[in-house]
Each structure stands twice: as structure tokens, then as C-alpha cells.
Protein backbone atom coordinates (compact mmCIF):
# COMPACT_ATOMS: atom_id res chain seq x y z
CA UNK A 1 18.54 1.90 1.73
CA UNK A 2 17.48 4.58 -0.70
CA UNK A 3 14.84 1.92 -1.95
CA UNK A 4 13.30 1.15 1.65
CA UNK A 5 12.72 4.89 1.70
CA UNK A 6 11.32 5.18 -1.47
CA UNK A 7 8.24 2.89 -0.22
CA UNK A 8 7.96 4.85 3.42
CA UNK A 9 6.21 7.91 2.26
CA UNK A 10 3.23 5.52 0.50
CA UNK A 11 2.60 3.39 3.07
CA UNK A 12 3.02 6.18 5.58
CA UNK A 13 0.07 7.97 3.77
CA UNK A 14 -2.60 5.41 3.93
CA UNK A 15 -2.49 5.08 7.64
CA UNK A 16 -1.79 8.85 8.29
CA UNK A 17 -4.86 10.18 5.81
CA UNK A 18 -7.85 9.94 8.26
CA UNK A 19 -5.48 11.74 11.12
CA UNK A 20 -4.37 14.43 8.72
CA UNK A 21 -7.59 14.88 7.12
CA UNK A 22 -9.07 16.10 10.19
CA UNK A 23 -6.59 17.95 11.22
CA UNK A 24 -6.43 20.10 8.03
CA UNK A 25 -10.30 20.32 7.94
CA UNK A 26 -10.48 18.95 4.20
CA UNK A 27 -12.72 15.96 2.54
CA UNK A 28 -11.83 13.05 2.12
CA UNK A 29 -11.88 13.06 -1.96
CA UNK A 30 -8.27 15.45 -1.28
CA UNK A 31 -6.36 13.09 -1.09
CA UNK A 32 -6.85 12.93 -4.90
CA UNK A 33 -5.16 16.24 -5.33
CA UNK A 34 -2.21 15.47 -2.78
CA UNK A 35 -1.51 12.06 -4.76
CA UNK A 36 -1.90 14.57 -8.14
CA UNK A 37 1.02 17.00 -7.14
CA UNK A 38 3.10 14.08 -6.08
CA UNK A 39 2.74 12.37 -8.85
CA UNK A 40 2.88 15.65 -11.54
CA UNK A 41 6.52 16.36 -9.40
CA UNK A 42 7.88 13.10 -10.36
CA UNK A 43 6.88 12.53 -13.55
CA UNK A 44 9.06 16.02 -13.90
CA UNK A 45 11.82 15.06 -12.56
CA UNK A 46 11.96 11.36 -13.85
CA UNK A 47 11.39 12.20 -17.34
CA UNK A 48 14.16 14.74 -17.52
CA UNK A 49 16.75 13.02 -15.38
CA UNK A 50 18.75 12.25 -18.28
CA UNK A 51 19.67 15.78 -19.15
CA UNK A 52 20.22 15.85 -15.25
CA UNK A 53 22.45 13.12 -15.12
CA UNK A 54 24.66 14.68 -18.16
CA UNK A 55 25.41 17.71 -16.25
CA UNK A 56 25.62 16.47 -12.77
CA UNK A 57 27.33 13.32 -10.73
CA UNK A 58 24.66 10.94 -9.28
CA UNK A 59 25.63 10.52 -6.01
CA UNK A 60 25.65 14.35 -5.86
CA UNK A 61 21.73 13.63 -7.80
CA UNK A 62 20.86 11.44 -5.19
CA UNK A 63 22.06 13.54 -2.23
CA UNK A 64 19.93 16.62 -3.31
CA UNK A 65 17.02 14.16 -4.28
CA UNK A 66 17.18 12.58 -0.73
CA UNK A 67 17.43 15.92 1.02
CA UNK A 68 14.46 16.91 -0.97
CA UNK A 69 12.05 14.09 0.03
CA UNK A 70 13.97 14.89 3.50
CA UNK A 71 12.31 18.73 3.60
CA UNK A 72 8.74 17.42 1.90
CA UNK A 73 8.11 15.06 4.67
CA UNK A 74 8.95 17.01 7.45
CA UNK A 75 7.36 20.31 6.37
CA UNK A 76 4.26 18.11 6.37
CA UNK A 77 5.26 17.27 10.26
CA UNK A 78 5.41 21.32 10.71
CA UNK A 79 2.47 22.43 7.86
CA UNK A 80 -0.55 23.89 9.21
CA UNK A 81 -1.78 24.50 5.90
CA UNK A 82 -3.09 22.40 3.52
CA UNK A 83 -2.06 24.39 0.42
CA UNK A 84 1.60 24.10 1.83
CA UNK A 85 0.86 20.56 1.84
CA UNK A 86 -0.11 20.52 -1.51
CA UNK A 87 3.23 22.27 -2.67
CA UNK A 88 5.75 19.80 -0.09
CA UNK A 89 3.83 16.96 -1.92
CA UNK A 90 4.79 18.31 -5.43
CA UNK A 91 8.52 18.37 -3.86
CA UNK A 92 8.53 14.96 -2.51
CA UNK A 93 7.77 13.82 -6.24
CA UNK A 94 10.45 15.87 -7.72
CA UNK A 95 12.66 14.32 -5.28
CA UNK A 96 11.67 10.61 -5.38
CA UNK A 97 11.42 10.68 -8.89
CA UNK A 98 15.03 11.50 -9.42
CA UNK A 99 16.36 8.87 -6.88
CA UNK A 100 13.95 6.29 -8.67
CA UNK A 101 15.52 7.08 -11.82
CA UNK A 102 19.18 7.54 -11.24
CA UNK A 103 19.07 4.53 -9.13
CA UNK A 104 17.33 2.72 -11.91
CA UNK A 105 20.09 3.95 -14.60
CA UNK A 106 22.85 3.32 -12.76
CA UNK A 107 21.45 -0.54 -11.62
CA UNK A 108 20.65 -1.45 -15.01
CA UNK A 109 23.65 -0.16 -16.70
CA UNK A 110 26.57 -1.89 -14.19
CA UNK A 111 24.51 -4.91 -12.57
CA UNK A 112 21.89 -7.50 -13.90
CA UNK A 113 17.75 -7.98 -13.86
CA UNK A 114 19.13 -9.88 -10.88
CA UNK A 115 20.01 -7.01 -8.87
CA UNK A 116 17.08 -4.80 -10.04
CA UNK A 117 14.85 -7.49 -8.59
CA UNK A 118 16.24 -6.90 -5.05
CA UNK A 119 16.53 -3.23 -5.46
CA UNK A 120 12.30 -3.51 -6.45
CA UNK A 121 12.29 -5.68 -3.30
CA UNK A 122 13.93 -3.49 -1.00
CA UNK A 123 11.02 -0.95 -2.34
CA UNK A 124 8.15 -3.95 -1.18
CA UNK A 125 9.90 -3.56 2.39
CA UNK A 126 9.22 0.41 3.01
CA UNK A 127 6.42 0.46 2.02
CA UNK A 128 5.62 -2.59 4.14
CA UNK A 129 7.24 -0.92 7.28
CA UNK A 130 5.53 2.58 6.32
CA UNK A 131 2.10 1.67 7.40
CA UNK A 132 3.95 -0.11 10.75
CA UNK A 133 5.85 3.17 12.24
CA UNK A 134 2.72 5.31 11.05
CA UNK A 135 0.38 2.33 13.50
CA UNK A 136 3.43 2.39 16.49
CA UNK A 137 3.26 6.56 15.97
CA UNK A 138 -0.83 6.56 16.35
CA UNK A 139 -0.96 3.53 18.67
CA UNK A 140 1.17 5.75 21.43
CA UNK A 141 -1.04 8.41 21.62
CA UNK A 142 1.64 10.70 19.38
CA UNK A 143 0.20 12.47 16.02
CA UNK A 144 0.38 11.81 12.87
CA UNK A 145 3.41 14.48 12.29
CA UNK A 146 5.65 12.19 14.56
CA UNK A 147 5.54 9.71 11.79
CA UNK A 148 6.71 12.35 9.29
CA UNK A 149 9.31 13.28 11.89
CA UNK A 150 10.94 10.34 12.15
CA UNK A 151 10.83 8.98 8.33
CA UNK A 152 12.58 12.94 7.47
CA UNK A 153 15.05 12.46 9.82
CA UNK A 154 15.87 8.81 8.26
CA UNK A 155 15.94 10.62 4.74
CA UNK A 156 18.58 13.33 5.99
CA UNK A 157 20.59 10.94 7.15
CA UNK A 158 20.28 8.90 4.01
CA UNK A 159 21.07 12.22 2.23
CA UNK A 160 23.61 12.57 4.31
CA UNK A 161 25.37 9.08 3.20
CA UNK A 162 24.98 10.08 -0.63
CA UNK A 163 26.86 13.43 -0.29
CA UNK A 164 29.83 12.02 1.67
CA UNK A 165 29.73 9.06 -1.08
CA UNK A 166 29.29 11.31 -3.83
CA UNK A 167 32.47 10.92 -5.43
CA UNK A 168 32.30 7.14 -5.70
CA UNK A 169 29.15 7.34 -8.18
CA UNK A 170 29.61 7.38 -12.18
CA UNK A 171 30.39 11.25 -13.49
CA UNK A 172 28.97 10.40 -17.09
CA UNK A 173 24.93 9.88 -16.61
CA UNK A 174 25.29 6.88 -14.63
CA UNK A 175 26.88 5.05 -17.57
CA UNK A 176 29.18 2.89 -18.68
CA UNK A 177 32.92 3.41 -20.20
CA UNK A 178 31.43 3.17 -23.03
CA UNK A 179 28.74 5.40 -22.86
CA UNK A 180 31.12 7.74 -21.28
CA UNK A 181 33.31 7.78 -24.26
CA UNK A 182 30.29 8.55 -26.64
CA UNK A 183 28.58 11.47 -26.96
CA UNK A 184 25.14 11.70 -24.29
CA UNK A 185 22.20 12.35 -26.26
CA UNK A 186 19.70 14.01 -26.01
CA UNK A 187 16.11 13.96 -25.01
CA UNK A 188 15.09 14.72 -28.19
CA UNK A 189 17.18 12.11 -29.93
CA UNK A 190 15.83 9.20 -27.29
CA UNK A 191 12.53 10.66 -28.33
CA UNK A 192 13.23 10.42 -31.88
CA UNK A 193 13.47 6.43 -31.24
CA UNK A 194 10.61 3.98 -32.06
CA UNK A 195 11.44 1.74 -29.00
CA UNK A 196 11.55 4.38 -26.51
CA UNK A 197 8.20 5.16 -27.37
CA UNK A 198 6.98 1.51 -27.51
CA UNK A 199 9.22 0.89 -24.23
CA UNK A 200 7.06 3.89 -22.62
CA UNK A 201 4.13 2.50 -24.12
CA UNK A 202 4.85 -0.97 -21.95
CA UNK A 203 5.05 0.85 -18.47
CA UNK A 204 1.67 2.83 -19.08
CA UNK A 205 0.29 -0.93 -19.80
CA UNK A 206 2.34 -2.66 -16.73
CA UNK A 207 1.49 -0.11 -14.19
CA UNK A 208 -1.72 0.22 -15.28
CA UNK A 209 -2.40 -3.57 -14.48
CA UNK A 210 -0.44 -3.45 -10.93
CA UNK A 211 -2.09 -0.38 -10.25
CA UNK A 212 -5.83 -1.60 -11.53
CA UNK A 213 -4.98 -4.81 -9.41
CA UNK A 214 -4.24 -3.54 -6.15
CA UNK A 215 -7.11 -0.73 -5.95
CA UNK A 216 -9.75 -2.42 -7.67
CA UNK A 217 -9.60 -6.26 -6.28
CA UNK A 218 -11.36 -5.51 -2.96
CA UNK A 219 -14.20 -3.31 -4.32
CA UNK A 220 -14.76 -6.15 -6.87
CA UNK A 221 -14.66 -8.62 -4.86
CA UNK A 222 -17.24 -7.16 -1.73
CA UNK A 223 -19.08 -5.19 -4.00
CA UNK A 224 -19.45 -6.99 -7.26
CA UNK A 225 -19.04 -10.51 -5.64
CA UNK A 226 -20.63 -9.94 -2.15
CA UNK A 227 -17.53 -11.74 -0.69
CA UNK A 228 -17.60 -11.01 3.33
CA UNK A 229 -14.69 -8.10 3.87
CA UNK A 230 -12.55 -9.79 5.76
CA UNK A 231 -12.01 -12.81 3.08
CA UNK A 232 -11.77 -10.33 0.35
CA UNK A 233 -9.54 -8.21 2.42
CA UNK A 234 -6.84 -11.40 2.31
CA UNK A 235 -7.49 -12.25 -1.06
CA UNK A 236 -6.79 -8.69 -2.12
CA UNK A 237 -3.45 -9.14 -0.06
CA UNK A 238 -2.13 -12.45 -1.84
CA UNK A 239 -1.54 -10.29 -5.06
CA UNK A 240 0.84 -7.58 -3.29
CA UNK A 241 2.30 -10.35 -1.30
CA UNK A 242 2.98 -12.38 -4.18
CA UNK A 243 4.37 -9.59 -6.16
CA UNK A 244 7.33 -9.18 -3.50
CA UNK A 245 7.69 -12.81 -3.84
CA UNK A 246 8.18 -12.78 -7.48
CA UNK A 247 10.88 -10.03 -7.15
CA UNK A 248 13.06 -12.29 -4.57
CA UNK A 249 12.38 -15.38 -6.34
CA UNK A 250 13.46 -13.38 -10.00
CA UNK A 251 16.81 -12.14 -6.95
CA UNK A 252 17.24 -15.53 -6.05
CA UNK A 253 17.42 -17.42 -9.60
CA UNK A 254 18.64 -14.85 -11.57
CA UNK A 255 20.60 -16.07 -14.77
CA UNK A 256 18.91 -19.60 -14.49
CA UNK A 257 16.96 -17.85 -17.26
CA UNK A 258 17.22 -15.42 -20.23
CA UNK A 259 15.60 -12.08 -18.48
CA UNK A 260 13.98 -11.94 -22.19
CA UNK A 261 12.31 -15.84 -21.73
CA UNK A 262 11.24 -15.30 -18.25
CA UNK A 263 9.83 -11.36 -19.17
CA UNK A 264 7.51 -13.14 -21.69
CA UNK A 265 6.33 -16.27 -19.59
CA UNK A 266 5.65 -13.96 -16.88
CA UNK A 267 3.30 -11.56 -18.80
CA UNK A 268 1.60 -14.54 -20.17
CA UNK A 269 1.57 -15.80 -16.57
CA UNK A 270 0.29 -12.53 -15.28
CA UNK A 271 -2.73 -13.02 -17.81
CA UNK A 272 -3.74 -16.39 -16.76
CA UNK A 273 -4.06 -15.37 -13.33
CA UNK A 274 -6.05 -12.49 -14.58
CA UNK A 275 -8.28 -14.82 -16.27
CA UNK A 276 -8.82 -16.73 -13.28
CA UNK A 277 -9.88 -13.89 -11.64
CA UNK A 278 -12.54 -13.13 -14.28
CA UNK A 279 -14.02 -17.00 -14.08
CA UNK A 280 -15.52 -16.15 -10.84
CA UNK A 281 -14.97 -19.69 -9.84
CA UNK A 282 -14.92 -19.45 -6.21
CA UNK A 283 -13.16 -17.93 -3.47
CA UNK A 284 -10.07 -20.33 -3.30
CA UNK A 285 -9.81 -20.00 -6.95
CA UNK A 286 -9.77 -16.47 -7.25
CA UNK A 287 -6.95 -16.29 -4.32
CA UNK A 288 -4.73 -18.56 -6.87
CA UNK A 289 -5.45 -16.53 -9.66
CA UNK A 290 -4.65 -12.85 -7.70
CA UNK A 291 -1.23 -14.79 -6.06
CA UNK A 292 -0.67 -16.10 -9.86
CA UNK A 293 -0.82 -12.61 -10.74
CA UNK A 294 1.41 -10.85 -8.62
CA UNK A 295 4.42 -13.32 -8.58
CA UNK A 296 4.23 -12.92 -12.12
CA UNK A 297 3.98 -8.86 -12.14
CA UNK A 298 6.75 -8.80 -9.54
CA UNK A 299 9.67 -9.41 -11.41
CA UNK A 300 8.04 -7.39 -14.76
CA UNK A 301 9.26 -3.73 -14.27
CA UNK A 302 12.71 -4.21 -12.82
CA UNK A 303 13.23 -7.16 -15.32
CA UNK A 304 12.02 -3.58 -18.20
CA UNK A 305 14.47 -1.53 -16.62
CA UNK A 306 17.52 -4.17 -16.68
CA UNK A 307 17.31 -4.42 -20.49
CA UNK A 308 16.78 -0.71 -21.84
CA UNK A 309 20.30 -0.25 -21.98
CA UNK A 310 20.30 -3.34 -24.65
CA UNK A 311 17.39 -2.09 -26.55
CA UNK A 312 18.33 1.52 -27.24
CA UNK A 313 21.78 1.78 -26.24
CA UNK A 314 24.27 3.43 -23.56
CA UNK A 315 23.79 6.65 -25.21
CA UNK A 316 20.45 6.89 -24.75
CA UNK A 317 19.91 4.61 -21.65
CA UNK A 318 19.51 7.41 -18.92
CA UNK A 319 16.89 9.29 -21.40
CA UNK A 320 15.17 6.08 -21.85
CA UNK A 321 15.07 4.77 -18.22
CA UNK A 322 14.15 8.38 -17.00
CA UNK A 323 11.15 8.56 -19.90
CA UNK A 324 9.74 4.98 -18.66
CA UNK A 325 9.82 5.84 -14.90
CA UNK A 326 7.59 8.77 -15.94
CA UNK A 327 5.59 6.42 -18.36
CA UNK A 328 5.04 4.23 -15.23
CA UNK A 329 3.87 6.98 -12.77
CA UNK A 330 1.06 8.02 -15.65
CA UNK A 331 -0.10 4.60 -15.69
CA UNK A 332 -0.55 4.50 -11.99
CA UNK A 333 -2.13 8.06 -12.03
CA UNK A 334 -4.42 7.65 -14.81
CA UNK A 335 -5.41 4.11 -15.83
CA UNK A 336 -6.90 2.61 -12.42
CA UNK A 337 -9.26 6.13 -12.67
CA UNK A 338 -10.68 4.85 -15.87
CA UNK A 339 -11.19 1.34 -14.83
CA UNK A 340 -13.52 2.58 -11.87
CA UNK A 341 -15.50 4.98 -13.93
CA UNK A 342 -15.94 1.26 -16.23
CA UNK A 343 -16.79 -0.09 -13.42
CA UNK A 344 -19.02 2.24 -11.95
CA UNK A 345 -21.20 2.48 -15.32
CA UNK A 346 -20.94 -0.46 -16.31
CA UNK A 347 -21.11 -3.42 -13.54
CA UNK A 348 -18.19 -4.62 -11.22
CA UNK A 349 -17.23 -7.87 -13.58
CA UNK A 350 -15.93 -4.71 -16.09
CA UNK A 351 -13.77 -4.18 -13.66
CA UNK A 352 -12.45 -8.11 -13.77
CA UNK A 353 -12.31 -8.04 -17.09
CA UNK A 354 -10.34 -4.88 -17.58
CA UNK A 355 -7.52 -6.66 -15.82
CA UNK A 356 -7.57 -9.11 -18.76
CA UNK A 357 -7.33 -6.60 -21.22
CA UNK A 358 -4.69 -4.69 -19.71
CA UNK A 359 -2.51 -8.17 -19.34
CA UNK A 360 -3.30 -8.36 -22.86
CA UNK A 361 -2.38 -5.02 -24.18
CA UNK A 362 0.88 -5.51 -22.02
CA UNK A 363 1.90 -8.81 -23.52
CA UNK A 364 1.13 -7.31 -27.10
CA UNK A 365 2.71 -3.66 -26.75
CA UNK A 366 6.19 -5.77 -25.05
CA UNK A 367 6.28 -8.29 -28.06
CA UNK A 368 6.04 -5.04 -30.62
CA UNK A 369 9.28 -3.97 -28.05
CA UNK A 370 11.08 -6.74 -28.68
CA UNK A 371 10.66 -7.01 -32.60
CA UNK A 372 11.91 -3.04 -32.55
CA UNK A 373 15.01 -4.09 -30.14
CA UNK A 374 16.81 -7.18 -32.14
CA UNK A 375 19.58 -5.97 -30.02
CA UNK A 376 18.18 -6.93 -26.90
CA UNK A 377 16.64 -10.44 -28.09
CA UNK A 378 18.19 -13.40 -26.64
């Protein structure tokens, strides 16, 4: 449940920006700076929800993270500024960022890749559903702040459920006994560790790719290709579609395979259909290569998450899981920017081919991982 909320928000956004824009009176280029306060109040919160966790109970966490995202979204139902805007958006980070994290910790540390692949999944359905209630909201003849309405409402009642579970999460950071019975460290001390950096180093590289993927694939393919919109518009579609297919297929099977074995066939995976996509070799080709793509990337950063625990240990996990969440919201700020200022200089097929490097700097910066984690290696 907490997942299927985390995805309402973004794909309540892309349908409600045209109706809000106009009703705040601002450009259309602002939706830059509401994405950049979301994003700037979770990579806050993720990054230090370790020391959160240390001091706090999660299901207490979650209950004041939920009722958070709960006042963000309906203050933009009741807003009739767009500086207050702004400010809720920076909240609704600060809150999503510490459910996305504290979830993550606590998944990874008492279940398997298996169950992190249908938590991810559960994600793929809000923000699936998102778009739908924002279209059903619009469609009626209602505003865009009915759509707010209702998804706020869902989150107190969500928040709701947390606080009258509280006492049945973990009291020691989400962890284990064991981790219980040793001392939490630090954020300094996680810092202090090679593979947290290198495991922050993969998430900048994985949701950079995803990221690149999904934004870039239609302008490449109309723009650079001069495919008709409509055929690019599905071929765009096959990568996120694939990607939620990869997570329940990763759900389905998991343990038929070592998460380490099928974390390094899917990167290489994820390449190849990246270098499909860079052939050019025809419509029906490129489709394969984008639904190659995103099965493969599906399963990748739940699959990360599940075996942090193993690579710097229970100590550290809740630093380490918090620091990556973070790594992966600066990938998906920052790295899509710079390949459409590539692309804009330098020809569309950049673009293409900037998906192959990223798959490439991802397979290369997860192998260094797994030489610094002999822990974790199967």
C-alpha cells in the first residue's frame, strides 16, 4: 500500500501540469523547479534516514512520513500560490523519501530480492493508476485539486494504518537481531566505507539509464528518427511496460537464481537492448531492443537494495540503503539533463548512444561493487 502511493503523486503530476499551470499563471519550463524542491526534499530525508531510524521506530517513521506526503498533496488542492507550491513540493520529498527508505531497509534486511521485486512493482501500479484518477478527475468536469483531494485523503488514511501499527515495526533501525545487538553506526562510518561509495556510485549510473530511457526515447525517436508520433509513442511505452514486467517476473522466480548471477546478466542484458536501440535497424527492432531494456532494468534496483545488507553489513545497512536512495534520486535529477544538452548540441543519435554508455558505466561501476563486497558474492 505505502508503495502504490509512492507512484500516485508522479503520475498524478504529468496529467495535472497543463491544468495547474494555468491556473497558477506560470510557464511551462516551472515545472523544472517544482520537480527540483521535490527532489532536493528527498534526497534530505533519504540520505539521513539512518540516523532517523536509530532514534526513532519505523512504523512511527512511516506514519509521520505518510502524514507528510498526506499535508503536501492536499495543500496543493487548497494553494493559491505558487511559491506555497514550491515549499508543499519540498515536503512531499522529505516525506516520500523517508517511506522509500525505511521501507527499503526494513524489506531488504527481513525478506529477499524476491519481495523487493513486488514491493518495486507495487510502485509500477501507482504510478500507473496516478495518471487514471487525475483523467476520471478532469474527464468530469472537476479540477485538477480534486485529484490532490482524493490521493491526500488515501495518504491519511495510509498514515493512519502506520500509527495504529506502529508498535509491530523493528525498534533498532529497521534491523535485524543482530544488528540490534551491535552498535548502529554512524553516517560517517558508512561513509568511511569504499563500497558505500561505489554502491552510491551504481544508483547514479542505474537511474541515470532508467531515467535517460524513459524521457529521451520519444524525442529520439520523432525527432532524430522522424518516426510518426503515435508509433514512437508505443515504442517509448514497451520500455516502462517491460520494466514492470521484469520486476514480477524477478517476484515470480525468485531464488531460481543467485540475485548476484541474475544482477549481472541483467545489466549485460540491459546493454544489448541499448545497443539495439543505437543500430537504428528499424522500427520493430528498436521496440525489441527498448522492451529488452526495461525487463532487464526492472528487477536492477530492488535486486541493489536486497543485497546491501550483505555487502556492508547490518550495522551499516540503514546508512547505506538511505545513502543509495539519495544516490538514485541525483541520478534521476541530474543525468537525463545532461544527456539532452548532448543531444541538443550534438545530434539526436548522441542521445542513443548515451544510453550505451550509461549501460556500460553501470555494468563496470557494479562489477568494481562486487570485487569490494566478497561478502556478498555468491
Amino acid at each position: 500500500m505505502a508503495f502504490i502511493s509512492l507512484g500516485l503523486p508522479d503520475g498524478l503530476l504529468g496529467v495535472a501540469w497543463p491544468s495547474m499551470r494555468t491556473s497558477f499563471n506560470v510557464s511551462i519550463e516551472s515545472l523544472g523547479a517544482l520537480l527540483a524542491a521535490a527532489t532536493a526534499g528527498y534526497v534530505v530525508s533519504s540520505f539521513s534516514s539512518g540516523r532517523l531510524l536509530r532514534r526513532v521506530n519505523l512504523g512511527v517513521v512511516l506514519a509521520a512520513s505518510c502524514l507528510l506526503t498526506a499535508c503536501a498533496l492536499l495543500g496543493y488542492a487548497a494553494s493559491a500560490r505558487w511559491l506555497a507550491v514550491l515549499g508543499l513540493a519540498a515536503v512531499l520529498g522529505l516525506g516520500a523519501g523517508a517511506i522509500d527508505a525505511g521501507l527499503n531497509t526494513y524489506v531488504a534486511t527481513f525478506y529477499s530480492a524476491r519481495m523487493l521485486n513486488w514491493l518495486h512493482a507495487c510502485f509500477g501500479i501507482g504510478a500507473a493508476s496516478g495518471p487514471l484518477i487525475m483523467t476520471a478527475v478532469l474527464r468530469n468536469g472537476s479540477s485538477w485539486r480534486t485529484g490532490y483531494l482524493i490521493v491526500g485523503i488515501a495518504q491519511v488514511a495510509l498514515a493512519a494504518c502506520f500509527a495504529l501499527t506502529s508498535r509491530a515495526w523493528p525498534r533498532a533501525e529497521g534491523a535485524s537481531h543482530e544488528a540490534a545487538r551491535s552498535e548502529a553506526a554512524t553516517m560517517g562510518a558508512t561513509l568511511a566505507l569504499p563500497a558505500a561509495w561505489l554502491g552510491m556510485a551504481v544508483f547514479v549510473a542505474y537511474a541515470g539509464l532508467e531515467a535517460s530511457i524513459g524521457a529521451w526515447t520519444y524525442t529520439l525517436l520523432t525527432e532524430g528518427r522522424g518516426m510518426p508520433p503515435a508509433d514512437a509513442g508505443l515504442l517509448a511505452s514497451l520500455f516502462w511496460g517491460g520494466m514492470t514486467a521484469g520486476r514480477l517476473l524477478a517476484a515470480a522466480g525468485g531464488g531460481l537464481v543467485a540475485v548476484h548471477h541474475m544482477l549481472r546478466a541483467t545489466m549485460l542484458l540491459a546493454g544489448t537492448g541499448t545497443i539495439i536501440v543505437v543500430a537504428g535497424m528499424g522500427a520493430a527492432a528498436t521496440g525489441v531492443g527498448l522492451l529488452l531494456a526495461g525487463v532487464a532494468c526492472g528487477p536492477i534496483f530492488p535486486s541493489l537494495i536486497a543485497t546491501t545488507p550483505g555487502r556492508v553489513g547490518p550495522a551499516h545497512a540503514a546508512n547505506a540503503v538511505g545513502f543509495e536512495i539519495a544516490a538514485s534520486a541525483l541520478g534521476l535529477a541530474l543525468v537525463p539533463g545532461i544527456v539532452g544538452v548532448a543531444g541538443a548540441h550534438y545530434g539526436m543519435e548522441t542521445i542513443a548512444r548515451l544510453f550505451v554508455l550509461l549501460a556500460g558505466i553501470l555494468i563496470v561501476t557494479y562489477r568494481l561493487l562486487d570485487k569490494r563486497s566478497p561478502a556478498a558474492a555468491p
